[in-house]
Protein backbone atom coordinates (compact mmCIF):
# COMPACT_ATOMS: atom_id res chain seq x y z
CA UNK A 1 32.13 -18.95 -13.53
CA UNK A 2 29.00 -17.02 -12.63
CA UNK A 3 29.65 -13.32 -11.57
CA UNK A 4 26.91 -12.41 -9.26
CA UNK A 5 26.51 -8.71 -9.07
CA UNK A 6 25.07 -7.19 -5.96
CA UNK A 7 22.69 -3.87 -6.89
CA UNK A 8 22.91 -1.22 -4.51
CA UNK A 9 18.67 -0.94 -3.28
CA UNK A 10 18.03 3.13 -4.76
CA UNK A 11 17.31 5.34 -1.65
CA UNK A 12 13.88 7.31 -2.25
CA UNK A 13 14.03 10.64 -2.58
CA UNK A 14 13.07 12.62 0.39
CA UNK A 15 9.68 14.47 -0.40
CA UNK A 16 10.02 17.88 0.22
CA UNK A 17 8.66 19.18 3.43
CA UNK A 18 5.43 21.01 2.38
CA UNK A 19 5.96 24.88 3.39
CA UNK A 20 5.04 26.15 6.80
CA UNK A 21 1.96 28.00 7.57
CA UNK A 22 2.17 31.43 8.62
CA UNK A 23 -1.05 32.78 10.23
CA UNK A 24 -0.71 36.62 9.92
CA UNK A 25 -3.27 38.68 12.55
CA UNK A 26 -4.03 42.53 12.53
CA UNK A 27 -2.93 41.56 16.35
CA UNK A 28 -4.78 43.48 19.62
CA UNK A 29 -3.55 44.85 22.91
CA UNK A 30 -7.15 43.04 24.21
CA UNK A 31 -5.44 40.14 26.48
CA UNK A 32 -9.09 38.37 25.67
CA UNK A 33 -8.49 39.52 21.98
CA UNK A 34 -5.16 37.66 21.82
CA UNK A 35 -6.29 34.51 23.48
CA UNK A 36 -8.98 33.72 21.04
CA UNK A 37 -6.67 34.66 18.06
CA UNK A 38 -3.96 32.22 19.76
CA UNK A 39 -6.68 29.51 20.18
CA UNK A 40 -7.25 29.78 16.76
CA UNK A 41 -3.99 29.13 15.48
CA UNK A 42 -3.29 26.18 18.24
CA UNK A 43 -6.57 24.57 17.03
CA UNK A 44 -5.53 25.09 13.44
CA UNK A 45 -1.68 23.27 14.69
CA UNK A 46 -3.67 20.60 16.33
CA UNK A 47 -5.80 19.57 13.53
CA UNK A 48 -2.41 19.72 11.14
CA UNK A 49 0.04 18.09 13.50
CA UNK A 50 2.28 17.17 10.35
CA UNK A 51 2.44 20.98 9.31
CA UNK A 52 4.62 23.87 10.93
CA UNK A 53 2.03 26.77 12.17
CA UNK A 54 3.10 29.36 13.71
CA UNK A 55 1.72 33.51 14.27
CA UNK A 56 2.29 36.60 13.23
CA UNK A 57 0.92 39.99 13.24
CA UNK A 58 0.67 43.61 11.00
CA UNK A 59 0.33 45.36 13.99
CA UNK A 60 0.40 45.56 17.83
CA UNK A 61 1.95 42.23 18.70
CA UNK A 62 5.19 40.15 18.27
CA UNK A 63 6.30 38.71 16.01
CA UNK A 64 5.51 40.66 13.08
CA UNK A 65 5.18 39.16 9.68
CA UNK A 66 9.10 39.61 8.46
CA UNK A 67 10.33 38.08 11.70
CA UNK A 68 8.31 35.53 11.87
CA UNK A 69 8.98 34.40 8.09
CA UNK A 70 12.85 34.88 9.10
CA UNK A 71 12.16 32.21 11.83
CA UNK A 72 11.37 29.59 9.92
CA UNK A 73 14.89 29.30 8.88
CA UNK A 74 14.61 29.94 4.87
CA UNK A 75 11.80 27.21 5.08
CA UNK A 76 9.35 28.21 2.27
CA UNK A 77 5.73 29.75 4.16
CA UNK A 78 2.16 30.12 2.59
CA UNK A 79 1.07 33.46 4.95
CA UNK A 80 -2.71 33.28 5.36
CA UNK A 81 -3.79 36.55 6.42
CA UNK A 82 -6.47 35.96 9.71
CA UNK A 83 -8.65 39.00 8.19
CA UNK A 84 -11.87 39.14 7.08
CA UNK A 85 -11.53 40.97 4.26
CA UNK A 86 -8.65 42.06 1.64
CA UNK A 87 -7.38 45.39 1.96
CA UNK A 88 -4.45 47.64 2.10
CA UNK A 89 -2.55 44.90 4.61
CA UNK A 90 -3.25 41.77 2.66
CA UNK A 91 -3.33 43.89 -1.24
CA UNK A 92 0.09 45.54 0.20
CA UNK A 93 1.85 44.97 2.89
CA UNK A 94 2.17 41.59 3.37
CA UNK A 95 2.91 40.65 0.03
CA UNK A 96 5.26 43.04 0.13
CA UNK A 97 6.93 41.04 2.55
CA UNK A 98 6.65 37.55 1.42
CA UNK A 99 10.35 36.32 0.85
CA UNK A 100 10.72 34.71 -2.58
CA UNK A 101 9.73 31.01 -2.31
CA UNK A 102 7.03 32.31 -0.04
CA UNK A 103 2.70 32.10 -1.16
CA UNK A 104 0.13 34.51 -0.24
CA UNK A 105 -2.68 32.92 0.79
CA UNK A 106 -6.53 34.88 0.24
CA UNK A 107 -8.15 36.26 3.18
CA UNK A 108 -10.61 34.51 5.35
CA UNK A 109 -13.48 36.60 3.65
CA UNK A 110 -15.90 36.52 2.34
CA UNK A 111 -17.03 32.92 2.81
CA UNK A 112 -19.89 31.01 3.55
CA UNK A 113 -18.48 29.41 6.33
CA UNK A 114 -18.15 33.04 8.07
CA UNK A 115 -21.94 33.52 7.34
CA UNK A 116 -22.70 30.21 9.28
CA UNK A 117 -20.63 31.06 12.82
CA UNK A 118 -23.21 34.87 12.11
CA UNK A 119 -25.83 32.87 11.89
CA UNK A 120 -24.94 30.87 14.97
CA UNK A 121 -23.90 33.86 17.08
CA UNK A 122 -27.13 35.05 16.09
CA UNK A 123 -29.61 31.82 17.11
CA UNK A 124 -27.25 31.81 20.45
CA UNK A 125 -29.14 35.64 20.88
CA UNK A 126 -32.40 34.80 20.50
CA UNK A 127 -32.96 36.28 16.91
CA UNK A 128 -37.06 36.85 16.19
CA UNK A 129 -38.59 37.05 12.91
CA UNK A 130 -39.03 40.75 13.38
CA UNK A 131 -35.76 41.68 14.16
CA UNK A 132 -33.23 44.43 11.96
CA UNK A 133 -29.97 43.49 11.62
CA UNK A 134 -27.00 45.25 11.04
CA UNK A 135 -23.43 43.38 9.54
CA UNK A 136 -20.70 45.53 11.92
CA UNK A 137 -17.17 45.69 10.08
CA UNK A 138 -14.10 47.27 10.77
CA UNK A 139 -13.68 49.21 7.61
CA UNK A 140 -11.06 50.29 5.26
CA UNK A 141 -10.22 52.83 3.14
CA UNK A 142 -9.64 50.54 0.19
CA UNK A 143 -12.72 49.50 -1.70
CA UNK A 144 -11.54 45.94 -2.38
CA UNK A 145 -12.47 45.42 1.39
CA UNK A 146 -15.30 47.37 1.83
CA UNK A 147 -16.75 45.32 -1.45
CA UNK A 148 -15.96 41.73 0.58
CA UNK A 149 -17.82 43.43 3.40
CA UNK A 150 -20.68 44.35 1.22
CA UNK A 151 -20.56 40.55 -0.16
CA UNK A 152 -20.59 38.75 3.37
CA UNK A 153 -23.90 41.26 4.21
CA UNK A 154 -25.06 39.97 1.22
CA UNK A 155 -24.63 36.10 1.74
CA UNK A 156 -26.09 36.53 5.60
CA UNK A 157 -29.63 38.29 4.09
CA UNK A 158 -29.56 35.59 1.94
CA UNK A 159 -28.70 32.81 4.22
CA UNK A 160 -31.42 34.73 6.56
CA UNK A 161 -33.58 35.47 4.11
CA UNK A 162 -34.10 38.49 5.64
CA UNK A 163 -32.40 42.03 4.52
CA UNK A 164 -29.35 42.95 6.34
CA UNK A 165 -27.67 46.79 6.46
CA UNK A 166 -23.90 47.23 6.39
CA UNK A 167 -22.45 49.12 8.78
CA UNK A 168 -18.44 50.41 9.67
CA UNK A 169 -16.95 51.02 12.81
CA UNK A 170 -13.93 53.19 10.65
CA UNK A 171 -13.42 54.38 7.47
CA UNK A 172 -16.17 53.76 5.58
CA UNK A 173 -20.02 54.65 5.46
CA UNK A 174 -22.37 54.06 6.36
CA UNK A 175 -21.21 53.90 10.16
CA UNK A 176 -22.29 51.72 12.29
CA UNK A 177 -24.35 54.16 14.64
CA UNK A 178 -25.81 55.57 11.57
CA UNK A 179 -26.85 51.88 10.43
CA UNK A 180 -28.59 51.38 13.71
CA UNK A 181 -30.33 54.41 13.79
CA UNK A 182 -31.49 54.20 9.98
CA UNK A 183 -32.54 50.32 10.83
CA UNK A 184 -34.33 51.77 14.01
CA UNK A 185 -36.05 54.25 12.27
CA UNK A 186 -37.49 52.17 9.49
CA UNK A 187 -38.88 49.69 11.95
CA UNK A 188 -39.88 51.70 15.13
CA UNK A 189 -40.68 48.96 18.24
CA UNK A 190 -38.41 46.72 16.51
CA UNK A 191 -35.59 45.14 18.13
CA UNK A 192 -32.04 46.28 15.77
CA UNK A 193 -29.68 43.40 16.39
CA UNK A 194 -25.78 43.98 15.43
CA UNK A 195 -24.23 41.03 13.49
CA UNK A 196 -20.76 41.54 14.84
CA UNK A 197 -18.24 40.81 11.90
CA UNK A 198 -15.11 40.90 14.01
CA UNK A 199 -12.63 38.12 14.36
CA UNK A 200 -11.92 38.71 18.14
CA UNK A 201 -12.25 41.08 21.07
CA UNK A 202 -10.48 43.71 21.48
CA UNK A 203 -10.94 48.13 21.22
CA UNK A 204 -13.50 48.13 17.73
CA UNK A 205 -15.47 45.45 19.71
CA UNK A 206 -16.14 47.41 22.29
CA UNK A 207 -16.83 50.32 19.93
CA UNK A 208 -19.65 47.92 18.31
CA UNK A 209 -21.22 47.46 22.16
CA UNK A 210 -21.25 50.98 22.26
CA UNK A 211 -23.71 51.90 19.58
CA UNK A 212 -27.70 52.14 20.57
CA UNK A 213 -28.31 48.42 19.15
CA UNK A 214 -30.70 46.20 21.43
CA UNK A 215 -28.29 43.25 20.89
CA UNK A 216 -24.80 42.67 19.81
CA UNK A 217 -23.42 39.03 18.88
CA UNK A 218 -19.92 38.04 20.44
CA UNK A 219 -17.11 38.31 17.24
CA UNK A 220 -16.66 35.02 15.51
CA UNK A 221 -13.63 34.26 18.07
CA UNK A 222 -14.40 34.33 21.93
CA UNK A 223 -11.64 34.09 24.49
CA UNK A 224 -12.36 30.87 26.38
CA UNK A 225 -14.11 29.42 23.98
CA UNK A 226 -13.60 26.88 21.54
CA UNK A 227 -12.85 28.17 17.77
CA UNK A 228 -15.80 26.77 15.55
CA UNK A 229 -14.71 23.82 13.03
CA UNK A 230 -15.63 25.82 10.26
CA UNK A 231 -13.05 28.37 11.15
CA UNK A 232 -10.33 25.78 11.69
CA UNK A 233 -11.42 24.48 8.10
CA UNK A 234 -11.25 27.82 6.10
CA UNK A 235 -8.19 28.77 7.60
CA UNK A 236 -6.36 25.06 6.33
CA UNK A 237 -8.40 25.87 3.27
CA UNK A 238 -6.64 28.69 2.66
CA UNK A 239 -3.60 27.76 3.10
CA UNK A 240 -4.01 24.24 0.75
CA UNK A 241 -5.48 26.80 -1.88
CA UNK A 242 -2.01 28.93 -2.04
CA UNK A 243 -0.07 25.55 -2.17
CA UNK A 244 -2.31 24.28 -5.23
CA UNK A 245 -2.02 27.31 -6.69
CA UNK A 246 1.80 27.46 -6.41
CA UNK A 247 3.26 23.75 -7.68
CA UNK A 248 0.48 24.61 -10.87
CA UNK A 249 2.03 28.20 -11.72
């Protein structure tokens, strides 16, 4: 007599679900400031429907970087830090507060992608041939982030082919007023045009608009507007980077 045996089909295993994505802010009181920043993250959402995105911020707004990490439930988070440079906040702070099967993620900057939405806010202007430009960043009292500043002026001259000053709105030196002036002095009739190297509106925005430049570009976010592809990009980039870098340690 023939026994047949039935074989129980194998289930396949469940892939883990790949950790959520954290997008961590300086954050703004700026109600125009906020809207571009929350654009950003619901274009980044929409492009990643699969993938969990939510906000956070260092400062200012709710929910701050703990909390919103706590959210998620014990899910495992790659943070990428929305700044444009890595300072005291991304160097400190928020790894500081990373849980343990949470990743760090780099900051936005620098990147060449940055230097292309400059250059953009910059044709949008009206840029001429004879123009000086000035790079306006926040500033920081650590020199990691005044060095990625220093490296995004450079990669815009370049991309320009022009030369470009640096200039800081806090912090560091030069400041931006004494940029300007220097750039207006060196070229008198010339036109000094800011580059402004902010990620939204908000109060050091309207600091830029308040030096004696001829022109200042909008920051690389504008409420009401669409956030450019390329900032969509580096921001998933950033986060798939941290991930990589993770499952190989």
């Amino acid at each position: 007599m023939t026994l047949l045996v039935q074989r129980t089909p194998r289930r396949r295993a469940m892939a883990p679900a790949a950790p959520a994505l954290v997008a961590v802010s300086h954050g703004t009181s700026s109600a125009a400031g906020q809207a571009a920043v929350a654009a950003l993250v619901a274009a980044v959402a929409a492009a990643r429907p699969q993938l969990a995105v939510s906000a956070g911020f260092v400062d200012v707004q709710q929910p701050d970087a703990p909390s919103a990490l706590e959210s998620l439930g014990g899910r495992p988070a790659v943070v990428v830090p929305l700044l444009l440079s890595a300072g005291f906040h991304v160097h400190v702070d928020l790894r500081r507060q990373l849980r343990g099967a949470d990743e760090l993620a780099r900051a936005l900057g620098p990147d060449d992608r940055l230097v292309r939405v400059l250059r953009h806010r910059l044709d949008d202007i009206g840029l001429r041939r004879g123009d000086r430009i000035v790079l306006a960043c926040a500033g920081s009292s650590d020199a990691r982030a005044v060095a990625d500043c220093h490296d995004t002026g450079a990669r815009l001259a370049s991309a320009l082919g022009r030369p470009v000053r640096v200039g800081f709105i806090s912090a560091a030196r030069p400041r931006l007023s004494d940029a300007v002036r220097r750039e207006r002095a060196s070229a008198r009739g010339a036109r000094v045009v800011v580059a402004n190297y902010l990620l939204a509106p908000g109060h050091f925005n309207d600091l830029v608009h308040s030096t004696d430049a001829d022109l200042v570009t909008p920051p690389l976010l504008v409420a009401g507007r669409e956030p450019a592809e390329a900032l969509v990009g580096l921001v998933l980039d950033r986060y798939q980077q941290a991930v990589t870098a993770r499952s190989l340690s």
